[in-house]
N, C-alpha and C. Protein backbone atom coordinates (compact mmCIF):
# COMPACT_ATOMS: atom_id res chain seq x y z
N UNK A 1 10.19 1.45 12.44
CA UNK A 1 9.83 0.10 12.05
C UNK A 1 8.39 -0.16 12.47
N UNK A 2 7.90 -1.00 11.52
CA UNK A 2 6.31 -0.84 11.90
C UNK A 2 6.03 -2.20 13.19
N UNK A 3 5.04 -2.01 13.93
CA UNK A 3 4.89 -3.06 15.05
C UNK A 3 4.38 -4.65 14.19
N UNK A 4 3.95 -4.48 13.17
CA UNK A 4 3.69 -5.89 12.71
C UNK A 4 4.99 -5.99 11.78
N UNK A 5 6.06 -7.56 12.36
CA UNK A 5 6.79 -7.64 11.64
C UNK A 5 6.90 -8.36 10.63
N UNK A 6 7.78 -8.83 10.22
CA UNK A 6 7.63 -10.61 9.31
C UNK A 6 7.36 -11.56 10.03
N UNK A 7 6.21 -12.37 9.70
CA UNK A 7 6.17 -13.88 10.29
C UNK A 7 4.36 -12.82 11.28
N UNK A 8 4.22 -12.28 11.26
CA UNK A 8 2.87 -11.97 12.13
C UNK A 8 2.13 -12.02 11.18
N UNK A 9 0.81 -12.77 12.47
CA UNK A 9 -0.38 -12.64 11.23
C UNK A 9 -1.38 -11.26 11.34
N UNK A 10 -1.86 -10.89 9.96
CA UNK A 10 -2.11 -9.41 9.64
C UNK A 10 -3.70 -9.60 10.38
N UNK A 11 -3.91 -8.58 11.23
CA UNK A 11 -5.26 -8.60 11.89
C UNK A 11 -6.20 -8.22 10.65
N UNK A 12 -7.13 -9.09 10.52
CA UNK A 12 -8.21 -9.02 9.73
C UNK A 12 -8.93 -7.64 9.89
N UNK A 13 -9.83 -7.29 9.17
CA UNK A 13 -10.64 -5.56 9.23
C UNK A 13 -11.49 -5.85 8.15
N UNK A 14 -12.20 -4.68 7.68
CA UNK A 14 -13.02 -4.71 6.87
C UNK A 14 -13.47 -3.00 7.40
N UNK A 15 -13.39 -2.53 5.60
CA UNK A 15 -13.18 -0.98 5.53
C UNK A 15 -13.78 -0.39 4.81
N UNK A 16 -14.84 0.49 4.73
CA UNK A 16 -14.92 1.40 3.51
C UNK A 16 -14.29 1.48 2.59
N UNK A 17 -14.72 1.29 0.93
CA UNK A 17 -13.75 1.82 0.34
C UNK A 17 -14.39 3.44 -0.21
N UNK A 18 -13.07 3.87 -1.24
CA UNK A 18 -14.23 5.44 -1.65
C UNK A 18 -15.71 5.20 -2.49
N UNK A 19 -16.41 4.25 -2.81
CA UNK A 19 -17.21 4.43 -3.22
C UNK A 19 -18.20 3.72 -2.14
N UNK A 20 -18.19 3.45 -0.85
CA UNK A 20 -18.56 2.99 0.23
C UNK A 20 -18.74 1.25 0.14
N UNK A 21 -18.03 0.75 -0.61
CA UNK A 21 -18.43 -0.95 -0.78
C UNK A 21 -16.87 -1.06 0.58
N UNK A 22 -17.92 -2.43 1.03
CA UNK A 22 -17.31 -2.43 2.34
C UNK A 22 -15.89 -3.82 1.56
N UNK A 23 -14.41 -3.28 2.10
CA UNK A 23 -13.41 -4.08 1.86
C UNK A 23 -13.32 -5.00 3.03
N UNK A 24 -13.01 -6.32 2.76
CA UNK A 24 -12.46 -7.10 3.39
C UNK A 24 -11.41 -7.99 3.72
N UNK A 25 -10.58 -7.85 4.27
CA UNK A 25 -8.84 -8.12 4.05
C UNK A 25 -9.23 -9.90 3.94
N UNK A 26 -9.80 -10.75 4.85
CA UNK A 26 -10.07 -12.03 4.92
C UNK A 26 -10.38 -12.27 3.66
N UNK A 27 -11.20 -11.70 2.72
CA UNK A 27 -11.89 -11.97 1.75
C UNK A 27 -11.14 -11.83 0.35
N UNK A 28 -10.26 -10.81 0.61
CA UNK A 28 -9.10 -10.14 -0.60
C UNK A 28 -7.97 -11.26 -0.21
N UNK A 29 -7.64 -11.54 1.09
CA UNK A 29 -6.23 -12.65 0.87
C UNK A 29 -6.78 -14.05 0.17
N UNK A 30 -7.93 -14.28 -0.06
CA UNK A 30 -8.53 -15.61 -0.25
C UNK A 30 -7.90 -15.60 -1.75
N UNK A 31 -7.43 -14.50 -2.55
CA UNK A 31 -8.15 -14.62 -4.00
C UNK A 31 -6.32 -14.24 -4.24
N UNK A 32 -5.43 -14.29 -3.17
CA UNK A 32 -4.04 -14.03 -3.09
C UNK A 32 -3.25 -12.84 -2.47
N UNK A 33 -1.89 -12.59 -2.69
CA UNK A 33 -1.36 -11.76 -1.53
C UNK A 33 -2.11 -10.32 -2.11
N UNK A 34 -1.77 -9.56 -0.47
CA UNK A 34 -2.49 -8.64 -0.45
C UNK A 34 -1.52 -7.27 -0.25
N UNK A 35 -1.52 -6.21 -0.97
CA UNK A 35 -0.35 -4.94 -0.71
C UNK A 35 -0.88 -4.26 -0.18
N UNK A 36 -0.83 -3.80 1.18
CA UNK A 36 -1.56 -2.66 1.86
C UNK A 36 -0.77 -1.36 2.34
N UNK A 37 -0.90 -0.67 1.49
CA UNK A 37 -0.24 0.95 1.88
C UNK A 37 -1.08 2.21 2.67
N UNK A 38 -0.45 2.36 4.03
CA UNK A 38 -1.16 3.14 5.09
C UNK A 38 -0.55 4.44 3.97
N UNK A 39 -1.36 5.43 4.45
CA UNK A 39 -0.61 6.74 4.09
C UNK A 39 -1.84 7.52 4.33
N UNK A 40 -1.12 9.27 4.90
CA UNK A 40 -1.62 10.55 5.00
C UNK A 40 -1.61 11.37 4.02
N UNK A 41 -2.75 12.35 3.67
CA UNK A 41 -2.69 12.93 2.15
C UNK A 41 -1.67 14.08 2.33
N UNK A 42 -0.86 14.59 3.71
CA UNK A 42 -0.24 15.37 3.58
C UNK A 42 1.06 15.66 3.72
N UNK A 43 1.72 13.55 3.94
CA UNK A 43 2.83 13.41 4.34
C UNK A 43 3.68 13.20 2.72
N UNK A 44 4.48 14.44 2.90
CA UNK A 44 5.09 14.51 1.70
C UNK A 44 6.19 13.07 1.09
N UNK A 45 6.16 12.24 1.92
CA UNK A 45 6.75 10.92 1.33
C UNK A 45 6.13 9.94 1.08
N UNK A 46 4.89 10.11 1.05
CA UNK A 46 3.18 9.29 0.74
C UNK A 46 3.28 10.29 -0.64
N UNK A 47 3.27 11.45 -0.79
CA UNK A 47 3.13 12.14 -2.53
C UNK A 47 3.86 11.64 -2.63
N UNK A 48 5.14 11.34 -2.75
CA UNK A 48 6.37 10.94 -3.24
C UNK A 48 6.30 8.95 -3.89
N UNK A 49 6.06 8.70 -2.81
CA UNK A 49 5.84 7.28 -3.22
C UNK A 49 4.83 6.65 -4.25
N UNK A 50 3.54 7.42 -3.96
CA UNK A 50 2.14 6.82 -4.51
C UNK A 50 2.59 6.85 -6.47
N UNK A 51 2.95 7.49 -6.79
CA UNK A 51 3.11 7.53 -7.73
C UNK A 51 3.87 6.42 -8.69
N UNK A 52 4.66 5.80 -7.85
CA UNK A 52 5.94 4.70 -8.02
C UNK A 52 5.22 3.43 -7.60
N UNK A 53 3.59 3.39 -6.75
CA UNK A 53 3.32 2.38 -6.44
C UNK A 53 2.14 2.18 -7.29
N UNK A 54 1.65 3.39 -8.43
CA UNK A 54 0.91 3.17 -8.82
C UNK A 54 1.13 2.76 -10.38
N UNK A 55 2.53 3.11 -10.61
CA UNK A 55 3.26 2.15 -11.49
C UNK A 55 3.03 0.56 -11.62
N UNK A 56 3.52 -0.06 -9.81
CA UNK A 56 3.55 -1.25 -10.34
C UNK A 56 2.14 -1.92 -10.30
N UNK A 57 0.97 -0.98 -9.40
CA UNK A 57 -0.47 -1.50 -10.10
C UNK A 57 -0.84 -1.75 -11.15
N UNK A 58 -0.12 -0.81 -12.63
CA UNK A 58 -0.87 -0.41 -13.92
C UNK A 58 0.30 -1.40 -14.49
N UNK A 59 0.64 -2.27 -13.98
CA UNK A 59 1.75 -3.12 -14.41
C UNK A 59 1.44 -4.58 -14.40
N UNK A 60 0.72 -4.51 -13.18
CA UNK A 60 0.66 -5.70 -13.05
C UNK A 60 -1.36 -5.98 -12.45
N UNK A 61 -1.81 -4.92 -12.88
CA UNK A 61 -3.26 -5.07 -12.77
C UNK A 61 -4.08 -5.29 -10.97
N UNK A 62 -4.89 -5.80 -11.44
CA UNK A 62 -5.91 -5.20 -9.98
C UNK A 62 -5.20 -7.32 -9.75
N UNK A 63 -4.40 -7.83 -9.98
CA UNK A 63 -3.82 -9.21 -9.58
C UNK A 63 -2.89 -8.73 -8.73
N UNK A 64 -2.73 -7.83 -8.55
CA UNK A 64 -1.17 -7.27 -7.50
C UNK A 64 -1.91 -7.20 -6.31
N UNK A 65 -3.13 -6.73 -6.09
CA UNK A 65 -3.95 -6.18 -4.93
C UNK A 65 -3.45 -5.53 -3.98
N UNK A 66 -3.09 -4.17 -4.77
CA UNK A 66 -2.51 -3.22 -3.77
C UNK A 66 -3.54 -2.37 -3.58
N UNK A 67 -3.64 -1.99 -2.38
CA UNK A 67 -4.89 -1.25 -1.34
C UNK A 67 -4.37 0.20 -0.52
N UNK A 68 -4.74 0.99 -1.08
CA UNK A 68 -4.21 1.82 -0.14
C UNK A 68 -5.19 1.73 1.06
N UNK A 69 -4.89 2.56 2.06
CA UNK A 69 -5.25 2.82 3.30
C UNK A 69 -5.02 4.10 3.96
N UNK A 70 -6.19 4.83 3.67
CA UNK A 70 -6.17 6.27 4.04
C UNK A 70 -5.96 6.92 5.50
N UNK A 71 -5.98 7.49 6.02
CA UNK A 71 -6.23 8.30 6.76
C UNK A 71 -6.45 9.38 6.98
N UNK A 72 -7.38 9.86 5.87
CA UNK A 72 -7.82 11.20 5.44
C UNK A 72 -9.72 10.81 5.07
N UNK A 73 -10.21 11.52 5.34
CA UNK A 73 -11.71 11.50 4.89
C UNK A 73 -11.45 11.28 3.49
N UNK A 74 -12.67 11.18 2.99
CA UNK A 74 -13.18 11.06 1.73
C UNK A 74 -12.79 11.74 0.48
N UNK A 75 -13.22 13.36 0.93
CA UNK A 75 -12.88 14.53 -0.10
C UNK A 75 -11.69 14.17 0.27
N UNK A 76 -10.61 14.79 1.00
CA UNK A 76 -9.12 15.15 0.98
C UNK A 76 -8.56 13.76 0.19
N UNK A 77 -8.97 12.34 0.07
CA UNK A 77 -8.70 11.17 -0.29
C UNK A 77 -8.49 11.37 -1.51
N UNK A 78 -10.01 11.58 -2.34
CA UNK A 78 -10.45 11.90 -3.39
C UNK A 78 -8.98 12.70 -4.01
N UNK A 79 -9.47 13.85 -3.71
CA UNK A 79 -8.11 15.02 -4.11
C UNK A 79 -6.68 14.83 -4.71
N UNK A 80 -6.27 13.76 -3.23
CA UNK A 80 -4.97 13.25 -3.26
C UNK A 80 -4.98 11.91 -4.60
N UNK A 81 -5.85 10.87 -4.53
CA UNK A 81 -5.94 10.61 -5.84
C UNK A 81 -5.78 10.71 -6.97
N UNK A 82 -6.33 12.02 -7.21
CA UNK A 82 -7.23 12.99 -8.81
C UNK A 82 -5.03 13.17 -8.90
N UNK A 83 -5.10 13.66 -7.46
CA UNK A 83 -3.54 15.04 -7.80
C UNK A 83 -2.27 13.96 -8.32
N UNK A 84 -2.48 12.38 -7.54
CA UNK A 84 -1.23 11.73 -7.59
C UNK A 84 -1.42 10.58 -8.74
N UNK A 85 -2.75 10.60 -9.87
CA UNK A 85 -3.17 9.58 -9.91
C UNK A 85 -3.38 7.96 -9.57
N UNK A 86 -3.93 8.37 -8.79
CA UNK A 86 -3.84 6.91 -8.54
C UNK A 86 -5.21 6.20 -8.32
N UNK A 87 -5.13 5.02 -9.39
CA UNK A 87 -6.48 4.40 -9.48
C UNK A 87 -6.46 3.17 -9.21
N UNK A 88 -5.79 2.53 -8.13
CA UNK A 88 -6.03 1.31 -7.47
C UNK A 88 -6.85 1.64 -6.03
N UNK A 89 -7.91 0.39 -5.83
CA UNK A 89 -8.36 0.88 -4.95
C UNK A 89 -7.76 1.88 -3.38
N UNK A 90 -8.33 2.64 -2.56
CA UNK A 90 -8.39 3.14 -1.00
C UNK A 90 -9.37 2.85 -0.53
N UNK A 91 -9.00 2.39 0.33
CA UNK A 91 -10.01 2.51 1.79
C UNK A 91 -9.54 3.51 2.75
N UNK A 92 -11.28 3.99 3.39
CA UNK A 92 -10.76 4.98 4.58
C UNK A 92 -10.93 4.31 5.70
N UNK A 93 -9.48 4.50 6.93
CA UNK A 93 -9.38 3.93 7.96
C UNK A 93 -10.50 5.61 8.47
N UNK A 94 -11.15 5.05 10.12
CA UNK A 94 -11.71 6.12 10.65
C UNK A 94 -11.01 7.25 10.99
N UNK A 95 -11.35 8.16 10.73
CA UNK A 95 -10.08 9.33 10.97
C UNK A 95 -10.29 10.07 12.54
N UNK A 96 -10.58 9.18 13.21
CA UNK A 96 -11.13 10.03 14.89
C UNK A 96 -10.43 9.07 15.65
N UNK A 97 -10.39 7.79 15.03
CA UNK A 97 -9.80 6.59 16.24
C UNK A 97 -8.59 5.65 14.94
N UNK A 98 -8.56 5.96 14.31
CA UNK A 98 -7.46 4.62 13.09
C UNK A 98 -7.46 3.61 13.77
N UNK A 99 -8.60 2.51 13.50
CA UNK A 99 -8.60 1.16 14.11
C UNK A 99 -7.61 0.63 13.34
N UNK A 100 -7.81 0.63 11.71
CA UNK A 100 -6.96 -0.37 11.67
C UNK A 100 -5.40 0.22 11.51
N UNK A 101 -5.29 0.93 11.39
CA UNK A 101 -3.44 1.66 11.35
C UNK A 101 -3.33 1.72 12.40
N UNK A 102 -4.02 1.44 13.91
CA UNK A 102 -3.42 1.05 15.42
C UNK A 102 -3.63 -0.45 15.07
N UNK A 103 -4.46 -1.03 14.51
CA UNK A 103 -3.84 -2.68 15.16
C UNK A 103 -2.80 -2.54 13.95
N UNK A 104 -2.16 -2.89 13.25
CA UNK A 104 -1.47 -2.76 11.52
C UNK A 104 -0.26 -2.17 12.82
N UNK A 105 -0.29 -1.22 14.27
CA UNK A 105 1.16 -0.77 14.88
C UNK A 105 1.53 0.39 13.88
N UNK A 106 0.89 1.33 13.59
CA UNK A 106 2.01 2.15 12.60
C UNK A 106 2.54 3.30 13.28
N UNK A 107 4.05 3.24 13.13
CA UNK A 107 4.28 4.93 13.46
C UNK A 107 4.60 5.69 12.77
N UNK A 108 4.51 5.68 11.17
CA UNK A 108 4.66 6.80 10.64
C UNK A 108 4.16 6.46 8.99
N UNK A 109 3.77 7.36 8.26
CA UNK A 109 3.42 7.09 6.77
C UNK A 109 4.60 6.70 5.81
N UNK A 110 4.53 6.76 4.62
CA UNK A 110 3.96 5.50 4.27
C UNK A 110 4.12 4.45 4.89
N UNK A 111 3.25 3.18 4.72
CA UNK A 111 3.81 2.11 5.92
C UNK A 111 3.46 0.89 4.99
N UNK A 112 4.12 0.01 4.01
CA UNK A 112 3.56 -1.00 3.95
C UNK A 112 3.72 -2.17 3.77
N UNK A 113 2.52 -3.01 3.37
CA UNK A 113 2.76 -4.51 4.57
C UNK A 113 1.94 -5.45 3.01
N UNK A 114 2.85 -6.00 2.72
CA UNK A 114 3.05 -7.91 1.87
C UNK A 114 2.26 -8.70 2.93
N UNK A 115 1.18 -8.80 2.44
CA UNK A 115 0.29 -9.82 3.21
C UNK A 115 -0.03 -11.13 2.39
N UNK A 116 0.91 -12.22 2.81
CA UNK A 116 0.46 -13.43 1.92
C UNK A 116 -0.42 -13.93 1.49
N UNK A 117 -1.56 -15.29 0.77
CA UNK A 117 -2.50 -15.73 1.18
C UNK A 117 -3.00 -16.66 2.38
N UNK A 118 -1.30 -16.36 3.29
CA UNK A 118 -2.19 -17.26 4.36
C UNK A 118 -2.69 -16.34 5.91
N UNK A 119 -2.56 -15.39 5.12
CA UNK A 119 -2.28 -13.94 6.25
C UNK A 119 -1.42 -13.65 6.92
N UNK A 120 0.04 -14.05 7.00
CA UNK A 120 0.88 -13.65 7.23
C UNK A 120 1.79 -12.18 6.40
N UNK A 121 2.67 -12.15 7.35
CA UNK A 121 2.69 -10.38 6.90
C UNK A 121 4.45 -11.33 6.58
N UNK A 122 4.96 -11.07 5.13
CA UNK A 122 6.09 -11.21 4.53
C UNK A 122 7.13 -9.95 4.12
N UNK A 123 5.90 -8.65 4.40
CA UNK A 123 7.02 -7.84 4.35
C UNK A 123 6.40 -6.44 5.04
N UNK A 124 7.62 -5.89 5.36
CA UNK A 124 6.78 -4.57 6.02
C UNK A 124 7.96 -3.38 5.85
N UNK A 125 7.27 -2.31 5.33
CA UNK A 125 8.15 -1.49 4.79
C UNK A 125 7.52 0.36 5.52
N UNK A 126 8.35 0.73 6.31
CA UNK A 126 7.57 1.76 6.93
C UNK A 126 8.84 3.05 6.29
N UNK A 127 8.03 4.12 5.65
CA UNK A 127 8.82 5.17 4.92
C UNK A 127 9.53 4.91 3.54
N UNK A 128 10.57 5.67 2.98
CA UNK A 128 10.51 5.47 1.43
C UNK A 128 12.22 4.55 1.75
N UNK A 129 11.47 3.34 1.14
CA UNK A 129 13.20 2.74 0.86
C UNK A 129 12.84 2.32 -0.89
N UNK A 130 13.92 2.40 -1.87
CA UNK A 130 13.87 2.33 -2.73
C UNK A 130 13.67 0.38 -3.36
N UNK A 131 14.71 0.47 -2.12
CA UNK A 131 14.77 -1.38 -3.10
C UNK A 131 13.65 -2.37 -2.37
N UNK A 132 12.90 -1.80 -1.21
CA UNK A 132 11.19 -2.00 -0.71
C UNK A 132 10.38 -1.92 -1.79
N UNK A 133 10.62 -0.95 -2.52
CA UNK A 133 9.45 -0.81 -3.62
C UNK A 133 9.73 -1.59 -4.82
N UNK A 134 11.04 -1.46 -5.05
CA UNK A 134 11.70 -2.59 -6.03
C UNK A 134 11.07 -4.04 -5.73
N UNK A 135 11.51 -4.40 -4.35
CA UNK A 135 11.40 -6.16 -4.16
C UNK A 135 9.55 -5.89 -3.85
N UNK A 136 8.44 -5.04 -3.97
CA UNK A 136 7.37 -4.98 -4.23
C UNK A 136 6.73 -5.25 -5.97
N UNK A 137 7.46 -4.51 -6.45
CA UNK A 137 7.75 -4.46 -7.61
C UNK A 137 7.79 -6.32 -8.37
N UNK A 138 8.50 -6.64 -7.65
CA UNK A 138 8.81 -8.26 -7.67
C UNK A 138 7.88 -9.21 -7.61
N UNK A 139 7.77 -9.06 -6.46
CA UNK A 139 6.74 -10.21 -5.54
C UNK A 139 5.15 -9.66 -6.43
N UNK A 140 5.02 -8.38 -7.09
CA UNK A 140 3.90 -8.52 -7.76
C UNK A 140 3.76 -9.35 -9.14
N UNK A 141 4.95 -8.96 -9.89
CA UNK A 141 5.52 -9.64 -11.08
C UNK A 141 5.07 -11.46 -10.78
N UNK A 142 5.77 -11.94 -9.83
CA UNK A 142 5.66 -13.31 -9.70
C UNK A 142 4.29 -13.89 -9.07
N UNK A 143 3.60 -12.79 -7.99
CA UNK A 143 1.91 -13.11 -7.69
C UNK A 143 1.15 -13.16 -9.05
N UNK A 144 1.16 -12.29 -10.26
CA UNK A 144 1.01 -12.34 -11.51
C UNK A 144 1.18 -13.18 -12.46
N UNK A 145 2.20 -13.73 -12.62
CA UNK A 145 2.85 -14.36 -13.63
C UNK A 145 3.03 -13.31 -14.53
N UNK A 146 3.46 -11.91 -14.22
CA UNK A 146 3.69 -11.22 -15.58
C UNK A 146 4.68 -10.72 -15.51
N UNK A 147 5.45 -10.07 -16.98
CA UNK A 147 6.85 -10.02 -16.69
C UNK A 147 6.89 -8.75 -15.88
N UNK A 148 8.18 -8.75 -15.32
CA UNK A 148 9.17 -8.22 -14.66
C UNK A 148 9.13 -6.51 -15.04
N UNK A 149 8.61 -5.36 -15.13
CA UNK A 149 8.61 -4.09 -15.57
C UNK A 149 9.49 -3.42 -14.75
N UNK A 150 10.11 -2.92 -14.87
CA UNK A 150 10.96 -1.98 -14.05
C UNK A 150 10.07 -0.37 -13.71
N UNK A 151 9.96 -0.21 -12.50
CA UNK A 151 9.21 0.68 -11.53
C UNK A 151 10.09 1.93 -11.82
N UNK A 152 11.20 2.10 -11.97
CA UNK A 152 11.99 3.23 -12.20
C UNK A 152 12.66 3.45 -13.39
N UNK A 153 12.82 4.75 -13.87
CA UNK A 153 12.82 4.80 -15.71
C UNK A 153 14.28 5.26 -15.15
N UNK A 154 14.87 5.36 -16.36
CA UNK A 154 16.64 5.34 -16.51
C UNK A 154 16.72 6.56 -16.63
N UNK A 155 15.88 7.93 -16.64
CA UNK A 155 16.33 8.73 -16.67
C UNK A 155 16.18 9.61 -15.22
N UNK A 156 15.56 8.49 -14.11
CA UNK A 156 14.98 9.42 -12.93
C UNK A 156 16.36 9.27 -12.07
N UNK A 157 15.99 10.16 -11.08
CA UNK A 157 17.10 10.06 -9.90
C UNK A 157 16.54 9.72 -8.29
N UNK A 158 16.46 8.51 -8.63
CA UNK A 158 15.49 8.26 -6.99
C UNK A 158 16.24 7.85 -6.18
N UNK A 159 15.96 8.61 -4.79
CA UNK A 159 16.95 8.15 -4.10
C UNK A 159 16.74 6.70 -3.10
N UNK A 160 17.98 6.20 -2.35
CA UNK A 160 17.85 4.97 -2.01
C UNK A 160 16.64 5.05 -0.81
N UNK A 161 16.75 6.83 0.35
CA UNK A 161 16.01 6.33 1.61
C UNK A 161 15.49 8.06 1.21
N UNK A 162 14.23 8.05 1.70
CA UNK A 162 13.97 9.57 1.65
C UNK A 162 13.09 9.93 2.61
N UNK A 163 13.77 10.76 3.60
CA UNK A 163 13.50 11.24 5.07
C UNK A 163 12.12 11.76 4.81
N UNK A 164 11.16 11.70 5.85
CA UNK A 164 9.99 12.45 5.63
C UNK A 164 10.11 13.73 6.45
């Protein structure tokens, strides 16, 4: 379980993104909620997920404001990108000290955190739960006003919890 729970407010930061424009969480909740996904390029339930989260980006547009949050340099970032597509923004946390994935409390990848617009943290989802990404899935639909897409196709077999 991640150390920031529901009802905490999300410590502000400001991050590199990959093309070096500096992100700012204060500045991104202003404009509405904010999706922030920690993840490692080599934790095989970060490949597993990104793909399902980059669904409900291309669903619901750069209005969802889902962010990843690296912990991989640049190139290896890059890579993992190109390999998983995924074209909603990353930022790189520092990879010598993870300021912000130590204040954010994380103990393990994927990790992520529904940040309202008043900076409170409404949801926090650490590892692969299926109906996390579902009720993400949601709360982007309705931050949007757009309809409702379903994140999982009828012919996949995803499971409900998937061990890393």
């Amino acid at each position: 379980m991640p150390a920031l729970t529901v009802g905490t407010t999300a410590p502000d930061f400001t991050l590199p993104d990959m093309d070096g424009k500096q992100f700012s969480l204060r500045q991104a909740i202003a404009r509405g909620p904010v999706v922030l996904v920690f993840f490692k390029v080599s934790c095989p339930v970060c490949q597993f997920a990104f793909p399902f989260i980059e669904r409900i980006y291309k669903a619901h547009g750069a209005g969802a404001n889902i962010v990843g949050v690296s912990q991989n340099d640049r190139a290896e970032t890059a890579a993992f990108m190109k390999e998983y597509g995924v074209t909603f923004p990353v930022l790189l946390d520092d990879t010598t000290k993870y300021p912000v994935s130590n204040a954010y409390g994380l103990t393990n990848v994927p990790t992520i955190f529904w940040i309202a617009g008043n900076g409170a943290v409404e949801m926090s989802s650490a590892g692969w739960m299926r109906k996390d990404i579902e009720e993400i899935n949601l709360r982007a639909a309705q931050a949007t006003d757009a309809t409702l897409m379903p994140v999982f196709q009828r012919n996949e077999s995803i499971p409900e919890f998937r061990a890393g």
